[in-house]
Protein backbone atom coordinates (compact mmCIF):
# COMPACT_ATOMS: atom_id res chain seq x y z
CA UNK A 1 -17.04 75.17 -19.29
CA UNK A 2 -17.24 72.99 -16.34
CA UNK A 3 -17.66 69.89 -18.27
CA UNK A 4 -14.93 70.86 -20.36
CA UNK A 5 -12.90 70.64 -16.80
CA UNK A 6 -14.35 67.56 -15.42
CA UNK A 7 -13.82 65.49 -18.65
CA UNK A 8 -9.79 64.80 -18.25
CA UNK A 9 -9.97 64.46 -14.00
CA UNK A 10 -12.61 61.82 -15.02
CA UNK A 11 -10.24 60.18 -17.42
CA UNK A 12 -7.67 60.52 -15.44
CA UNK A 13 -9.60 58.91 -12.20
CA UNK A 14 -11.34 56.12 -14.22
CA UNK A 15 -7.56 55.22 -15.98
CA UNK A 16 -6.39 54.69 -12.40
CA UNK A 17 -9.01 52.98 -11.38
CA UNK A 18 -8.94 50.46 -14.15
CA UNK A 19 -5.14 49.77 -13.87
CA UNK A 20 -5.95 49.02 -10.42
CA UNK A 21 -8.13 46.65 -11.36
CA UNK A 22 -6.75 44.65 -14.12
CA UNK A 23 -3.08 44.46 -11.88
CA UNK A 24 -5.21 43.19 -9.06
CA UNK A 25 -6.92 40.66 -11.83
CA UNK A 26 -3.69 39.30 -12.88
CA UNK A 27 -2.59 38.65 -9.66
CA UNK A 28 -5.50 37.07 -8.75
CA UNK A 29 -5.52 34.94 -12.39
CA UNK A 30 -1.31 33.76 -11.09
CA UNK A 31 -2.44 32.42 -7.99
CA UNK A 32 -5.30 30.87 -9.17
CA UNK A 33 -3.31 29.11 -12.15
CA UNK A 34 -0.70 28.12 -8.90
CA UNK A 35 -3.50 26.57 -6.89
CA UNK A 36 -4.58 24.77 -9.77
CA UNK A 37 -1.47 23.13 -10.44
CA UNK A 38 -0.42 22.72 -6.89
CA UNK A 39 -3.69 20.81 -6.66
CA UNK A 40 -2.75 18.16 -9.52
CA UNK A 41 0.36 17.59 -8.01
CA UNK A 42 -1.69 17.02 -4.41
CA UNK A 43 -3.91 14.30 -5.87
CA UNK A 44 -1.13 13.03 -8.06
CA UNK A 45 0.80 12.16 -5.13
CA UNK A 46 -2.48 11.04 -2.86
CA UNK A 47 -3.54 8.72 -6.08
CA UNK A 48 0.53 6.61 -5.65
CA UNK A 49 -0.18 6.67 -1.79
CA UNK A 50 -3.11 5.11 -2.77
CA UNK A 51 -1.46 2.50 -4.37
CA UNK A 52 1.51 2.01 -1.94
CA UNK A 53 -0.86 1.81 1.12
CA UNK A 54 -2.22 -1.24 -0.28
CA UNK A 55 1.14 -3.12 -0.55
CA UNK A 56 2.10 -1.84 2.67
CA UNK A 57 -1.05 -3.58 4.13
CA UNK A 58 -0.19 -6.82 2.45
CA UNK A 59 3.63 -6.72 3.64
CA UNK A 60 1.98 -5.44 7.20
CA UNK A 61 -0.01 -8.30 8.04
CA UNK A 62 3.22 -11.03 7.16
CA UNK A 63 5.26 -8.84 9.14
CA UNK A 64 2.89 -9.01 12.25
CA UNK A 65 3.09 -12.52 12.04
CA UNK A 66 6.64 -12.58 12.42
CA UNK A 67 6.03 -10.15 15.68
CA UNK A 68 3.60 -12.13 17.39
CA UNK A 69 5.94 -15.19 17.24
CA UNK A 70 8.69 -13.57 18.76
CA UNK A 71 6.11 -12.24 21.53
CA UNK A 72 5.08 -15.22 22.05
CA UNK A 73 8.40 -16.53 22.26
CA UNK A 74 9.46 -14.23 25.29
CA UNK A 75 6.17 -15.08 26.97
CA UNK A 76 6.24 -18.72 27.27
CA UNK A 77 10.06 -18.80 28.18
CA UNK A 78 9.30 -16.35 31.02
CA UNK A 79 11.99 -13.91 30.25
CA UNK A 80 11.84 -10.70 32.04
CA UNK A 81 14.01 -7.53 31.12
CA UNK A 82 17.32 -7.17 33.33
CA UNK A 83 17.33 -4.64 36.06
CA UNK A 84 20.04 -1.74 34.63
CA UNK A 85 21.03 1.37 33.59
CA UNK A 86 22.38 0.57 30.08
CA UNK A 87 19.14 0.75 28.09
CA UNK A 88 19.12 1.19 24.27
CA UNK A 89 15.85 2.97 21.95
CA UNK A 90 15.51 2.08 18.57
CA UNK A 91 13.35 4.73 17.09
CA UNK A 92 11.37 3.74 14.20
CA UNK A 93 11.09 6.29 11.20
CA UNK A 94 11.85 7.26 7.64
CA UNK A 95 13.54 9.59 5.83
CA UNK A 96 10.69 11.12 3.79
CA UNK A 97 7.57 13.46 4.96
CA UNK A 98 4.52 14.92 3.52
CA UNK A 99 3.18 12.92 5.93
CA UNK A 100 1.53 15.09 8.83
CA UNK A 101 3.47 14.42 12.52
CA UNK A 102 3.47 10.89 12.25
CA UNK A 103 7.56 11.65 12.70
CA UNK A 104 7.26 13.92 15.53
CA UNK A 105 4.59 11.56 17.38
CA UNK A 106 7.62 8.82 16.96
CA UNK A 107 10.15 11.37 18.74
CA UNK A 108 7.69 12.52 21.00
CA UNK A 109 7.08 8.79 22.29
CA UNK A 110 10.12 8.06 23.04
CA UNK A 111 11.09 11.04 25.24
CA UNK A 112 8.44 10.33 27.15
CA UNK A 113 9.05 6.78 27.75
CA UNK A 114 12.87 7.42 28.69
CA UNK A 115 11.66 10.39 30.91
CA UNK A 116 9.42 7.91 32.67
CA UNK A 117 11.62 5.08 32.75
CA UNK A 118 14.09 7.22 34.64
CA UNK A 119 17.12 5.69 33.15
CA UNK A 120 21.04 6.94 33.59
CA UNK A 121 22.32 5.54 30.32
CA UNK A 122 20.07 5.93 27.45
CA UNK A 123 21.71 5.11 24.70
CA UNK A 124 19.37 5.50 20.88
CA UNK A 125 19.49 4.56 17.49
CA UNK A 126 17.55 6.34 14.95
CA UNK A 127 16.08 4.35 11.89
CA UNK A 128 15.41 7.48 9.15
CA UNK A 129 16.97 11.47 8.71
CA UNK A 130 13.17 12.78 10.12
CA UNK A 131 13.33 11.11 13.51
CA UNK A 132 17.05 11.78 13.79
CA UNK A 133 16.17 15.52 13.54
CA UNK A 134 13.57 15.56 15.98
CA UNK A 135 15.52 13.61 18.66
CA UNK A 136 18.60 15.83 18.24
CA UNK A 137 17.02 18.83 19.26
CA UNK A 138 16.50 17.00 22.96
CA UNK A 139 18.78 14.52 22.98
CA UNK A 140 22.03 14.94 20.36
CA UNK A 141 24.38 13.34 23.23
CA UNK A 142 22.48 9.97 23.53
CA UNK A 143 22.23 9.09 19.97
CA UNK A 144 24.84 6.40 19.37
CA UNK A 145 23.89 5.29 15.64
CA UNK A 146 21.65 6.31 12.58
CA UNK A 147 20.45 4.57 9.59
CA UNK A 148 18.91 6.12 6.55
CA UNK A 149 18.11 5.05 3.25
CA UNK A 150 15.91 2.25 5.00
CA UNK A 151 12.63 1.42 3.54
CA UNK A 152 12.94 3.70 0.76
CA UNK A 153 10.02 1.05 -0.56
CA UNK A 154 8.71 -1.60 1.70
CA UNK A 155 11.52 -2.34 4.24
CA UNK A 156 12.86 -5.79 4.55
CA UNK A 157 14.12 -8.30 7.38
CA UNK A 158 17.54 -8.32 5.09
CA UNK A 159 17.32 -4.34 6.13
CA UNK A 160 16.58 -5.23 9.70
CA UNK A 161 19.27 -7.98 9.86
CA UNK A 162 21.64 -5.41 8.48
CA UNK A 163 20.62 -2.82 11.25
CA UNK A 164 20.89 -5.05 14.19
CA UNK A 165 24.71 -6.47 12.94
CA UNK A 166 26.06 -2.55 12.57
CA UNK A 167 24.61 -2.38 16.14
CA UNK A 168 26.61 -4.93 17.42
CA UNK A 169 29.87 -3.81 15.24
CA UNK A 170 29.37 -0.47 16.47
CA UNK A 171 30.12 -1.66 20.48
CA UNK A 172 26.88 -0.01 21.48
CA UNK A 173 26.29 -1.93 24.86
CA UNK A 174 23.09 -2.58 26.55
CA UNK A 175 20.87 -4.72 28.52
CA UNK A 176 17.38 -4.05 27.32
CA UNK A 177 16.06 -2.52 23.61
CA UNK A 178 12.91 -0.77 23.68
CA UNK A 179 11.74 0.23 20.14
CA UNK A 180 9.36 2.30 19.57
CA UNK A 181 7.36 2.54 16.56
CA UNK A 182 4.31 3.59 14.72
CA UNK A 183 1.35 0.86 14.98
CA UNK A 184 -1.16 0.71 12.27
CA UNK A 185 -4.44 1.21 13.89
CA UNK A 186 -6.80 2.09 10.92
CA UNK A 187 -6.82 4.24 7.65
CA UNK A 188 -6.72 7.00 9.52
CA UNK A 189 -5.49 6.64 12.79
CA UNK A 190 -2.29 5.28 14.32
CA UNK A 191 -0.24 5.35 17.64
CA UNK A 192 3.65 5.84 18.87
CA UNK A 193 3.83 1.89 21.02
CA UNK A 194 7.14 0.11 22.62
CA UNK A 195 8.48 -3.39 21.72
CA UNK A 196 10.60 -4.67 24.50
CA UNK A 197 13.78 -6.87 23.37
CA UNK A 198 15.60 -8.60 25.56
CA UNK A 199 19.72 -9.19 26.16
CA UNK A 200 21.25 -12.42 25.65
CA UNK A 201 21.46 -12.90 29.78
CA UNK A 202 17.95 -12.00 30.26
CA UNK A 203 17.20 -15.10 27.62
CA UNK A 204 19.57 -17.28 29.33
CA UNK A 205 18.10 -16.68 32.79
CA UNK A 206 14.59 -17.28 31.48
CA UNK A 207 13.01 -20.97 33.04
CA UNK A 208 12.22 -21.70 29.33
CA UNK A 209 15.50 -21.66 28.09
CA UNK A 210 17.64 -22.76 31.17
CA UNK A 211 15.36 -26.07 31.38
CA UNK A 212 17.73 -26.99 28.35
CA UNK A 213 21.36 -27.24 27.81
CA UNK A 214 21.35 -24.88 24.59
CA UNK A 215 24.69 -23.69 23.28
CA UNK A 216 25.53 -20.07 23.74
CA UNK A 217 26.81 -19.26 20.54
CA UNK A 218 23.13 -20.83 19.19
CA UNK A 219 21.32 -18.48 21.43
CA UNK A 220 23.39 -15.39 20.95
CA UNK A 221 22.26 -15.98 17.25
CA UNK A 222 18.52 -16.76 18.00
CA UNK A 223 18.75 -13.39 20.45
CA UNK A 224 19.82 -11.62 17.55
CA UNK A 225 17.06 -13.22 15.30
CA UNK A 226 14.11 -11.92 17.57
CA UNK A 227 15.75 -7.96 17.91
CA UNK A 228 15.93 -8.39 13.67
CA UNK A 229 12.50 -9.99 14.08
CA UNK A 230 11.10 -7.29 16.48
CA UNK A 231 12.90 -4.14 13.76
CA UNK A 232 11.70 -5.57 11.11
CA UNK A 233 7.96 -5.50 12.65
CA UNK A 234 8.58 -2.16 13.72
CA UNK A 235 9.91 -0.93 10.36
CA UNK A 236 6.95 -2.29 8.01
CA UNK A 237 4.05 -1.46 10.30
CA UNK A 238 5.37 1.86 10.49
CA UNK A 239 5.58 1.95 6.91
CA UNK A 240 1.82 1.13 6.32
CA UNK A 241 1.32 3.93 8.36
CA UNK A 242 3.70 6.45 6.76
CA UNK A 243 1.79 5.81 3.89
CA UNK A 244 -1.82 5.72 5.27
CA UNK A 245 -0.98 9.15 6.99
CA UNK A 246 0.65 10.45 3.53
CA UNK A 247 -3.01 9.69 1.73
CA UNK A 248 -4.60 11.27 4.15
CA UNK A 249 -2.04 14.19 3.90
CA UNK A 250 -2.55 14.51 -0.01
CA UNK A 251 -6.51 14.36 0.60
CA UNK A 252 -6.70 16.94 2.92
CA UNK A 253 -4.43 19.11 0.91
CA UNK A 254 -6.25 18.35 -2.44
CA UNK A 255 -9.15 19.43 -0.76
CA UNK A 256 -7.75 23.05 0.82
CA UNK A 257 -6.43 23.33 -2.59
CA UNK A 258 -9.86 22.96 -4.28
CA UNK A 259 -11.63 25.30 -1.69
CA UNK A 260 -8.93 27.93 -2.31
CA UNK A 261 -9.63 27.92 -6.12
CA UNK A 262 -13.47 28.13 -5.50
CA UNK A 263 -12.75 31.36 -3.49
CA UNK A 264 -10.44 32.86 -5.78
CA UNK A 265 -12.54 31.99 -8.49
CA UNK A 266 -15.40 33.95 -6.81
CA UNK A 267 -12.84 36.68 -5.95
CA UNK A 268 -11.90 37.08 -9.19
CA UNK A 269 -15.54 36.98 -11.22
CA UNK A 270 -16.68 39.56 -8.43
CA UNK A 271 -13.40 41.95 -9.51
CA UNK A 272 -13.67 41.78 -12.89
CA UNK A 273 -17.81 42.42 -12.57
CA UNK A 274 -16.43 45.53 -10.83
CA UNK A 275 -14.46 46.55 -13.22
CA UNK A 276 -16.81 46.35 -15.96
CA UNK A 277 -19.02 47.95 -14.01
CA UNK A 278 -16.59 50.92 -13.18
CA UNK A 279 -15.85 51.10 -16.92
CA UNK A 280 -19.88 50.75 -18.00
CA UNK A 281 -20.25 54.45 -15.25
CA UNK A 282 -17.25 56.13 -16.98
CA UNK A 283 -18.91 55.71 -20.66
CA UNK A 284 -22.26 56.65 -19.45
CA UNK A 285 -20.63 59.78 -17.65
CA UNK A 286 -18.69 60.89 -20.26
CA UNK A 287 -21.79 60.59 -22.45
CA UNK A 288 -23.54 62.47 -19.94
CA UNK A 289 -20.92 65.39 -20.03
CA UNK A 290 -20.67 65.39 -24.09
């Protein structure tokens, strides 16, 4: 008689049980399958950084030629940066992520540098859509121009060239540039720097330049050659790193995403060894009670 009873409650407890399980199964078995995939699509995208960090090296180290010259341009003409208010920042970015804060450390930069440098008129131009929206959160009125589309591959001193003319259409005045970029440090490491251009009167005033009688129209132009020379710099090293930081960014999530399938994995063997064990006590008890 009272096995008779117990018989269906234990049915009925050991059916709940085991819809419990297998729903809790197949939910485990859909994220897994997601991991999985989200995984290939992590080292996918870390194996064409791969390949694009390379490049970017190559086109780095030409570009950083084309830097140092125009450094050492302004140091052996002795030009010093004007004394005024009307400063302009060119900020240095892209228009893509997936690349950890390497955006953000760009923004971040050059807040503090205009904060520091105490300035009244701060006018900036944004190169990329991902420094554009960091910079508007702090400082929407001072941002006079933005560019996008640039460097969509491995920028160019055509892009640069392009950038700096629009500046000058666009009537932004000032008497210094300051742009700030990301330097290439190593594989894995790189750092928000300043690269100081200076105004067409700063070059004139210079005691390299005013030892000769050099035409002004032929110096406006060679001014505007070293702040395209100086963006261009800017733009490709901080390119190399965009994509340095991106491998890394595709490792590291490659690597979450294999760690989270070895724990589901073990989630899910030790649930369905449950189960079969729930299932194994339910036969035996009923076998028990017939």
């Amino acid at each position: 008689m009272f096995a008779t009873r117990a018989q269906p409650v234990a049915s009925a407890l050991s059916a709940g049980v085991q819809t419990r399980n297998m729903a809790t199964l197949r939910e485990i078995q859909l994220r897994l399958n997601s991991i999985k995939n989200i995984g290939k699509i992590t080292k996918s995208m870390k194996m064409i950084a791969s390949t694009k960090v390379s490049k970017a090296q190559r086109a780095m180290e030409t570009a950083r030629t084309f830097g140092a010259s125009s450094a050492a341009i302004y140091k052996n003409s002795n030009a010093t940066p004007l004394e005024s208010e009307d400063n302009l920042f060119v900020v240095s970015s892209s228009d893509r992520g997936l690349c950890g804060g390497i955006h953000s450390s760009v923004a971040k930069a050059t807040r503090k540098i205009i904060a520091q440098s105490e300035v009244k008129n701060a006018g900036i131009v944004v190169l990329g859509d991902k420094a554009k929206n960091q910079m508007s959160r702090s400082n929407r009125g001072d941002i006079k121009l933005s560019f996008n589309q640039i460097g969509k591959s491995i920028p160019t001193f055509a892009e640069a060239s392009a950038a700096v003319d629009t500046i000058k259409a666009s009537g932004v005045k000032f008497d210094n540039a300051t742009i700030v970029y990301n330097k290439f440090t190593s594989a894995i490491a790189y750092e928000a720097v300043p690269i100081t251009s200076y105004s067409l009167d700063a070059l004139k005033g210079s005691e390299g330049f005013a030892a000769y009688e050099a035409d002004e129209g032929v110096l406006e132009d060679y001014n505007d050659f070293l702040f395209a020379n100086n963006i261009y710099w800017a733009l490709v090293e901080g390119h190399a790193s965009e994509m340095s930081a991106k491998r890394n960014a595709m490792e590291n999530a490659t690597k979450n995403a294999g760690e989270m399938v070895d724990r589901l994995t073990m989630t899910y063997n030790r649930t369905r060894q449950a189960a079969i064990t729930s299932e194994l006590v339910d036969i035996i008890t009923g076998a028990s009670a017939l």
